[in-house]
Protein backbone atom coordinates (compact mmCIF):
# COMPACT_ATOMS: atom_id res chain seq x y z
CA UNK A 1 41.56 24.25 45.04
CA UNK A 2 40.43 25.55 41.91
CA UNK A 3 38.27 23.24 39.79
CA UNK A 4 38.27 24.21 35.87
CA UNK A 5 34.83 23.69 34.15
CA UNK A 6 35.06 20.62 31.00
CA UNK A 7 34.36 22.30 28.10
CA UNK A 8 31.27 20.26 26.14
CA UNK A 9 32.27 18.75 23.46
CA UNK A 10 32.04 20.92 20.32
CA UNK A 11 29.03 20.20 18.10
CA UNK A 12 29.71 19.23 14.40
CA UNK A 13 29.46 21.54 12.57
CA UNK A 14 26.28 21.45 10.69
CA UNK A 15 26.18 20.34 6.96
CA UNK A 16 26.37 23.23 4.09
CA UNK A 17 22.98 23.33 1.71
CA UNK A 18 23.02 21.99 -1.34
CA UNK A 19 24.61 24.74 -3.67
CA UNK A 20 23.36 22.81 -6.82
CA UNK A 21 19.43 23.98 -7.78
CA UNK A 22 19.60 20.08 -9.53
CA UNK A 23 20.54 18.20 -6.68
CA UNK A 24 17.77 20.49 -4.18
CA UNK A 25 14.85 19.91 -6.37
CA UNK A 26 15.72 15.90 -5.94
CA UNK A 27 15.70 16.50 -2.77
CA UNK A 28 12.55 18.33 -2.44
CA UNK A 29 10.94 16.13 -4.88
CA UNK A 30 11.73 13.39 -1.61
CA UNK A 31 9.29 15.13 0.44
CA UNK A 32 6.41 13.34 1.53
CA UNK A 33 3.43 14.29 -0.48
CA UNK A 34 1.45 15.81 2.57
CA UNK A 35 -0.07 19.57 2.19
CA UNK A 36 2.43 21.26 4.50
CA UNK A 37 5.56 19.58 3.24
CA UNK A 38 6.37 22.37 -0.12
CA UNK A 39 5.58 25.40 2.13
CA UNK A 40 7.13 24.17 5.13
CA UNK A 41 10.48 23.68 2.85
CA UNK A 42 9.76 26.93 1.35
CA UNK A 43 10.55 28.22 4.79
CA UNK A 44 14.54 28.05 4.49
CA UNK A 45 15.22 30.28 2.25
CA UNK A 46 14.06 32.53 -0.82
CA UNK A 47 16.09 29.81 -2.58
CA UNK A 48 14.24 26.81 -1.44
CA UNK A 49 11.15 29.10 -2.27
CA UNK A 50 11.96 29.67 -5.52
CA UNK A 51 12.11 25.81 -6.48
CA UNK A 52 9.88 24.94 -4.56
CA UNK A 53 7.20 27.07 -5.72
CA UNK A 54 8.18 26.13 -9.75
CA UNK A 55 5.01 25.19 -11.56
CA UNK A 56 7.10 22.86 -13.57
CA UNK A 57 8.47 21.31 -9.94
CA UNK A 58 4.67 21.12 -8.64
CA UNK A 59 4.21 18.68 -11.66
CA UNK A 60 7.45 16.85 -11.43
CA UNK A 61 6.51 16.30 -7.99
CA UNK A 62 3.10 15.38 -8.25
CA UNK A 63 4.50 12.73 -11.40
CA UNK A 64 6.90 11.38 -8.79
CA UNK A 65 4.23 10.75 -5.95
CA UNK A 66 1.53 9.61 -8.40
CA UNK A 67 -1.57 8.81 -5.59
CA UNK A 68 -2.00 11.63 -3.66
CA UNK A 69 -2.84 11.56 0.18
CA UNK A 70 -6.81 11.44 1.21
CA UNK A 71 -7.37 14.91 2.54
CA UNK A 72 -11.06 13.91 3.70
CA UNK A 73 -14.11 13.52 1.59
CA UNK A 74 -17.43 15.25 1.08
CA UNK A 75 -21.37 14.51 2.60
CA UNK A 76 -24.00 15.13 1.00
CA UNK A 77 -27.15 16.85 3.33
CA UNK A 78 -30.23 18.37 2.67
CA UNK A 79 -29.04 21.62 2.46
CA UNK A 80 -26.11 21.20 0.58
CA UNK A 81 -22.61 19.11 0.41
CA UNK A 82 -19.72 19.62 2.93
CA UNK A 83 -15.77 18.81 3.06
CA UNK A 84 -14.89 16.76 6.35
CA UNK A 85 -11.33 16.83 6.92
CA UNK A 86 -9.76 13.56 7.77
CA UNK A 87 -5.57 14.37 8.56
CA UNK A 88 -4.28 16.01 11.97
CA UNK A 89 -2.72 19.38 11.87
CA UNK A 90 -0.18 20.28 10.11
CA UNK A 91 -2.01 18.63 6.90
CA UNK A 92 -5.32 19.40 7.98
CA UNK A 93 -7.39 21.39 5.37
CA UNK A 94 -10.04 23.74 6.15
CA UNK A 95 -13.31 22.82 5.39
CA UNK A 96 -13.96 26.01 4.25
CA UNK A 97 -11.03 25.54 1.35
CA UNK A 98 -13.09 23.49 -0.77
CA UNK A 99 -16.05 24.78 -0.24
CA UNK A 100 -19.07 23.56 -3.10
CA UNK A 101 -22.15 26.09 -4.25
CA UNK A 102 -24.89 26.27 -1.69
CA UNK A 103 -28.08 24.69 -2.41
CA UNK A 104 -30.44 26.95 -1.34
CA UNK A 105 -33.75 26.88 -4.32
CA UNK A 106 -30.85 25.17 -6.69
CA UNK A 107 -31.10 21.59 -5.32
CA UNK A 108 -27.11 21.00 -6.60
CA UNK A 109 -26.64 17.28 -5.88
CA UNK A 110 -23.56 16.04 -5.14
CA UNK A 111 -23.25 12.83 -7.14
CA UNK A 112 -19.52 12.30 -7.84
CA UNK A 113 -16.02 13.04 -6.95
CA UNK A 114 -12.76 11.96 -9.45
CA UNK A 115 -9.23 13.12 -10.50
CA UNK A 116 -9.83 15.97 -8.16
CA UNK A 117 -13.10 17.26 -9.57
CA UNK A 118 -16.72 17.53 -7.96
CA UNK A 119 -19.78 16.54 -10.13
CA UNK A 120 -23.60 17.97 -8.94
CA UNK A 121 -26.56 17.77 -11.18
CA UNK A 122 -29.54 19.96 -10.79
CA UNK A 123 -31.73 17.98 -11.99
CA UNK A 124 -34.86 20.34 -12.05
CA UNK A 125 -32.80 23.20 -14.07
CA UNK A 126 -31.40 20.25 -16.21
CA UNK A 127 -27.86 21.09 -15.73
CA UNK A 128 -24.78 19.60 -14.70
CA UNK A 129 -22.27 21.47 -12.82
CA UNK A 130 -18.09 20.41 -12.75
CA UNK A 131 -16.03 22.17 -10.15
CA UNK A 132 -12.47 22.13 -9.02
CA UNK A 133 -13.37 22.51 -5.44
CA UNK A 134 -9.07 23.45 -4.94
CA UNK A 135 -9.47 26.56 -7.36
CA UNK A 136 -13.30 27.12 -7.28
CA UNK A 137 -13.14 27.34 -11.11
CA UNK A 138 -16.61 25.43 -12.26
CA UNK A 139 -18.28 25.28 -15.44
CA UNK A 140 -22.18 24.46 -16.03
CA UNK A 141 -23.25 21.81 -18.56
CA UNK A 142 -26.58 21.98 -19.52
CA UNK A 143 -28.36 18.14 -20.24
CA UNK A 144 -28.29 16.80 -23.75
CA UNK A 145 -31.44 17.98 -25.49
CA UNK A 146 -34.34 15.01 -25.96
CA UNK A 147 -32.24 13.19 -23.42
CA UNK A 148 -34.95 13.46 -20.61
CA UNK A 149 -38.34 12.97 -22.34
CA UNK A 150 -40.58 14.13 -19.44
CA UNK A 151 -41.64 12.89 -15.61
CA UNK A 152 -41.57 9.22 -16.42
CA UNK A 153 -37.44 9.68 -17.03
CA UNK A 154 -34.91 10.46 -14.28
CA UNK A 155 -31.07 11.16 -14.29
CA UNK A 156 -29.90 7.99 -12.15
CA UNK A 157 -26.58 8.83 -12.13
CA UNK A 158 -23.21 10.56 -13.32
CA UNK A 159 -19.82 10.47 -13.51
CA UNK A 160 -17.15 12.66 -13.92
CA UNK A 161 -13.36 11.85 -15.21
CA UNK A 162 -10.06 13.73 -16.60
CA UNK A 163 -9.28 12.79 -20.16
CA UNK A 164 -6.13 14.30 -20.27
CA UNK A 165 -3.11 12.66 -21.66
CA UNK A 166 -1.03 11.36 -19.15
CA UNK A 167 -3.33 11.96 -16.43
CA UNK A 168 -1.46 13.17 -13.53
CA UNK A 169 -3.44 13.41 -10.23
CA UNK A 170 -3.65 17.44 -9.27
CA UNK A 171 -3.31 18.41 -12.68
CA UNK A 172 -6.74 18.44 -14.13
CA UNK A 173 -8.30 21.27 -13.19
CA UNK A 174 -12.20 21.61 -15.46
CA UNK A 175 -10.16 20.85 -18.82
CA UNK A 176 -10.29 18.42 -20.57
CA UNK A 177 -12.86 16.04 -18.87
CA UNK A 178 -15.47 13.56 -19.51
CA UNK A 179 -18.71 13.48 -17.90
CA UNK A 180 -21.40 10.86 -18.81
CA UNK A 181 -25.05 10.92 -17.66
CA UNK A 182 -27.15 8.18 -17.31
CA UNK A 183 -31.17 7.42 -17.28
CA UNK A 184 -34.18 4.77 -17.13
CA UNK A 185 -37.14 4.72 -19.46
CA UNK A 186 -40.63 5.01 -18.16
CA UNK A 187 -40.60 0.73 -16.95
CA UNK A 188 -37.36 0.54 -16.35
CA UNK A 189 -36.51 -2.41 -18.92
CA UNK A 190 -33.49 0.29 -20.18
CA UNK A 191 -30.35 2.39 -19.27
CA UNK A 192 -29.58 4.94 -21.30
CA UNK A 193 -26.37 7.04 -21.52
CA UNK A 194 -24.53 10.15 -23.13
CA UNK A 195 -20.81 10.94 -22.96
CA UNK A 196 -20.27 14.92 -22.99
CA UNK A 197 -16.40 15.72 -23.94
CA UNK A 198 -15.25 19.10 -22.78
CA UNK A 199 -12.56 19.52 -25.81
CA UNK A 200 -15.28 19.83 -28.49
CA UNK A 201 -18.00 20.97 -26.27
CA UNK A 202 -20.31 18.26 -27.58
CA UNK A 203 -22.71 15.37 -25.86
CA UNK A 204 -22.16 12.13 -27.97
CA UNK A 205 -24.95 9.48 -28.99
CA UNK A 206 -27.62 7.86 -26.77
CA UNK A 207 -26.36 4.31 -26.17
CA UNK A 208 -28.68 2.06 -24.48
CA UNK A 209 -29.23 -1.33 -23.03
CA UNK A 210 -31.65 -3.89 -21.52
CA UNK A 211 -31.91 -4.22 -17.65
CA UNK A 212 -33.73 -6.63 -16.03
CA UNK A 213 -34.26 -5.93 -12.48
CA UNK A 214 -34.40 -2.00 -12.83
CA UNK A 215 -31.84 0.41 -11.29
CA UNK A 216 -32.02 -1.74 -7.96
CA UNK A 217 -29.06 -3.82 -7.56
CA UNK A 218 -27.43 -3.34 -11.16
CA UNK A 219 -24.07 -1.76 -12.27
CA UNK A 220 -23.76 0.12 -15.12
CA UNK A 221 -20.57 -0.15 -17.26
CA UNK A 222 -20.11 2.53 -19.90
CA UNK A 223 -17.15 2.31 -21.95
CA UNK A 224 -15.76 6.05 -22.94
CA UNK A 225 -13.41 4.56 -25.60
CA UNK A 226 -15.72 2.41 -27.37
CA UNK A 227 -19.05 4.21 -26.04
CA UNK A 228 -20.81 0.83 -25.00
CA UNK A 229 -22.99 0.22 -22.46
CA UNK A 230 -23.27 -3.00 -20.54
CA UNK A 231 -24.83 -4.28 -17.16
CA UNK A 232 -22.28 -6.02 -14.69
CA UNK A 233 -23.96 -8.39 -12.27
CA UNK A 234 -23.28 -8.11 -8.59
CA UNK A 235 -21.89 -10.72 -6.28
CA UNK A 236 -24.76 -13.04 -5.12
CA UNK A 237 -23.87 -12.86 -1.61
CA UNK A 238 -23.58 -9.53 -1.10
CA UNK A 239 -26.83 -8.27 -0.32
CA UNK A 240 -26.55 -5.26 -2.59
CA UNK A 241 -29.88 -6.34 -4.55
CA UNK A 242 -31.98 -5.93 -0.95
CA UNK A 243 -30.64 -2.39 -0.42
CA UNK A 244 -28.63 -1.54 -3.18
CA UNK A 245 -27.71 2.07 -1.46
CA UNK A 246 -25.55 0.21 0.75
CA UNK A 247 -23.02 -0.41 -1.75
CA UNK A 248 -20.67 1.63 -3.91
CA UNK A 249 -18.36 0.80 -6.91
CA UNK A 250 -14.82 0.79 -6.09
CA UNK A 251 -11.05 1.11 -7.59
CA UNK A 252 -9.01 -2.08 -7.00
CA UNK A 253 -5.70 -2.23 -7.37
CA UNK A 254 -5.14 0.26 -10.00
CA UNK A 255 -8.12 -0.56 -12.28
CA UNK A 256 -10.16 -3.25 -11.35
CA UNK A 257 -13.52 -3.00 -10.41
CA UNK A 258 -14.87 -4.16 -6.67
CA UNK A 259 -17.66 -3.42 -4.52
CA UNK A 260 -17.85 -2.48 -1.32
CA UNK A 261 -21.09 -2.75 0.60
CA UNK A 262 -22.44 -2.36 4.10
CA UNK A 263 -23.81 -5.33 5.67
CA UNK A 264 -24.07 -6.82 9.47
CA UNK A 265 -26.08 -5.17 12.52
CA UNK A 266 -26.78 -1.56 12.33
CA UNK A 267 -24.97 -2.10 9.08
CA UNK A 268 -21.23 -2.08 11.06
CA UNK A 269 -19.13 -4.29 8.47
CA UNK A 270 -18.07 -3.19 5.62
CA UNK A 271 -17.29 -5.88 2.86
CA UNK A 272 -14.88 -5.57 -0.28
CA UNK A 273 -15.82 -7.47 -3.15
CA UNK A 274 -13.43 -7.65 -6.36
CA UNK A 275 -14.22 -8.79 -9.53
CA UNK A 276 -11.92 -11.10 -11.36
CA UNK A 277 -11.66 -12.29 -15.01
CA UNK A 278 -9.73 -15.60 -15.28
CA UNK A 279 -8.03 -16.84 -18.50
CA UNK A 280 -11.14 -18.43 -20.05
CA UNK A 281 -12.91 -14.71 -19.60
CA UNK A 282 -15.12 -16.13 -17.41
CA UNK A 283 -16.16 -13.25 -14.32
CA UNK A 284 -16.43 -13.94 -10.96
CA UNK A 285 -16.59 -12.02 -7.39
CA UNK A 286 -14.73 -12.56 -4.87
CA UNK A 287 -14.58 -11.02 -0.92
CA UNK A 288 -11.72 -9.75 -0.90
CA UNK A 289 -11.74 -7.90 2.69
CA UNK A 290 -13.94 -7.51 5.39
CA UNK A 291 -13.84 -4.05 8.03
CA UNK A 292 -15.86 -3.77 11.21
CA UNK A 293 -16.93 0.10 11.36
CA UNK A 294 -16.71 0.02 14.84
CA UNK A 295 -13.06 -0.53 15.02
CA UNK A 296 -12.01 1.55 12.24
CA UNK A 297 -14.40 4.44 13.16
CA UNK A 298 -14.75 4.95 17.20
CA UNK A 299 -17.35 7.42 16.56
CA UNK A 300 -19.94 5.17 14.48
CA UNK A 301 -21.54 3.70 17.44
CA UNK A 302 -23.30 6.96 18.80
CA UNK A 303 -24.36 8.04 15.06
CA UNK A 304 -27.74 8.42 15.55
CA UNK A 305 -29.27 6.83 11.54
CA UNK A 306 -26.31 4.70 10.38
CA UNK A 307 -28.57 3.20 8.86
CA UNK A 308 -29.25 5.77 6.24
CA UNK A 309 -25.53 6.10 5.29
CA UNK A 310 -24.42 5.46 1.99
CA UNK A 311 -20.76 4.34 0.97
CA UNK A 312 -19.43 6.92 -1.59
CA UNK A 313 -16.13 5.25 -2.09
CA UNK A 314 -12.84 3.07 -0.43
CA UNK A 315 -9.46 3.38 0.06
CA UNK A 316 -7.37 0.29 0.85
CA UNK A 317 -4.32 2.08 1.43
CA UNK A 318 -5.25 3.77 4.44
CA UNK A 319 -8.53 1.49 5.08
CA UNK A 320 -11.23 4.75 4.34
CA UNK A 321 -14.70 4.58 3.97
CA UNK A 322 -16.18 7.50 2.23
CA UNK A 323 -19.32 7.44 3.95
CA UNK A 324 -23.21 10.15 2.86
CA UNK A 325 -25.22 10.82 6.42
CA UNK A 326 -28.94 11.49 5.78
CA UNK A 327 -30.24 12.17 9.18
């Protein structure tokens, strides 16, 4: 007896390509906004490279996505500043890629990180440097003259922000930006600041204001629009006062303003604090999350000084805490 072989069923047939350049690039522009998504996609075909690789598409996506992904986040060291990758391969960037200037005699200190730029001060050379740690393009600001009157003044802190109209993240590059620098006097009864804008090239007016408790335990608020300088107080409970390194300022929400401080045994919780105005403009702070380190971070029981870790910033969406080491 002779038995025939079935035949498989035939596969469908597998759908044409888009022939319409329109209709791909809103289909590209659906990707998820991971690092190998574009080149993987660029794969197909010289075609899908073309679009794919459009400046003007690179924007429209990056528009589209608006917050982009948390590649991983920078330490600060003694000898200099390093990128820690955070995602799994394929979207797992080198840490060579955005690599920051070596210390070495320079002392570079890593104080800030916004809108995809780096700010370090050198703060015996009395110069601030801005890099776009993507491109490697940087540009050197040198401090405000008569802004630091001798030893008994000190550069606190700095910050670093894109002024650009219609801000979109990835775009900014090292033009135009803001960067503002801020001091104590001798007793530490006043903050000063200074805005420098990158469009004119030119460091603004010394605006100051009365602190009571020093540095320790105070936030800063400087207004770039109206170039005002106020002290926020922090929430009573928090602890920040008795080791204010343990807490950093935080984006909630967009743009409100919340705190998010280490507290518990071998400082293992990590508590969110928001600040909220109600109709009457009266400000108040309130805990808005707690996260035990140990849970979110397996490896943060066998870190050796946890307690000399600084927070250097939050993100809710993916519960990240952008943590300093100084062993």
């Amino acid at each position: 007896m002779i038995r025939r072989r079935s035949s498989s069923p035939a596969l469908p047939a597998a759908a044409p390509l888009p022939d319409d350049d329109d209709l791909l690039r809103e289909i590209l522009l659906r990707l998820p906004p991971q690092p190998s998504s574009l080149p993987r996609a660029s794969l197909v075909s010289k075609r899908w490279r073309r679009l794919a690789s459009d400046p003007g598409f690179f924007r429209r996506f990056r528009e589209h996505h608006r917050k982009p992904p948390l590649l991983g986040f920078f330490s600060r060291f003694p000898h200099g500043a390093e990128f820690t990758p955070m995602r799994e391969p394929p979207n797992r960037i080198p840490a060579g890629r955005f690599s920051l200037p070596e210390n070495g005699d320079e002392h570079w200190d890593l104080v800030d990180c916004r809108h995809g730029l780096a700010l370090l001060l050198n703060r015996k050379r009395l110069k601030a440097l801005v890099l776009d740690p993507t491109t490697g393009h940087q540009l050197q600001v040198a401090f405000p003259p008569g802004f630091i009157n001798g030893l008994d003044t000190f550069i606190q802190n700095a910050a670093v922000l894109c002024s650009a109209d219609g801000h979109v993240p990835g775009d900014c590059h090292l033009s135009p930006f803001k960067l503002v620098l801020v001091r104590n006097d001798s007793d530490q009864t006043r903050a000063f600041a200074r805005l420098y804008e990158s469009e004119s090239g030119t460091w603004g007016n010394i605006i100051s204001t009365t602190i009571t408790d020093g540095f320790d335990g105070s936030i800063l608020e400087f207004d770039v629009v109206r170039q005002s300088l106020v002290v926020i107080e922090n929430p009573v409970d928090s602890h920040v006062i008795s080791h204010p390194l343990l807490c950093q300022t935080v984006q909630i929400e967009e743009s409100g303003l919340g705190l998010a401080v280490l507290t518990g045994s071998n400082q293992s919780i990590i508590q969110l604090w928001a600040r909220q105005i109600n109709s009457d403009g009266a400000i108040s702070w309130v805990l808005q999350k707690t996260v035990e380190l140990d849970k979110l971070l397996p490896f943060w029981s066998s870190v050796d000084t946890p307690e000399n870790s600084t927070i250097r910033g939050f993100d809710e969406d993916v519960n990240a805490i952008i943590l300093s080491m100084f062993g």
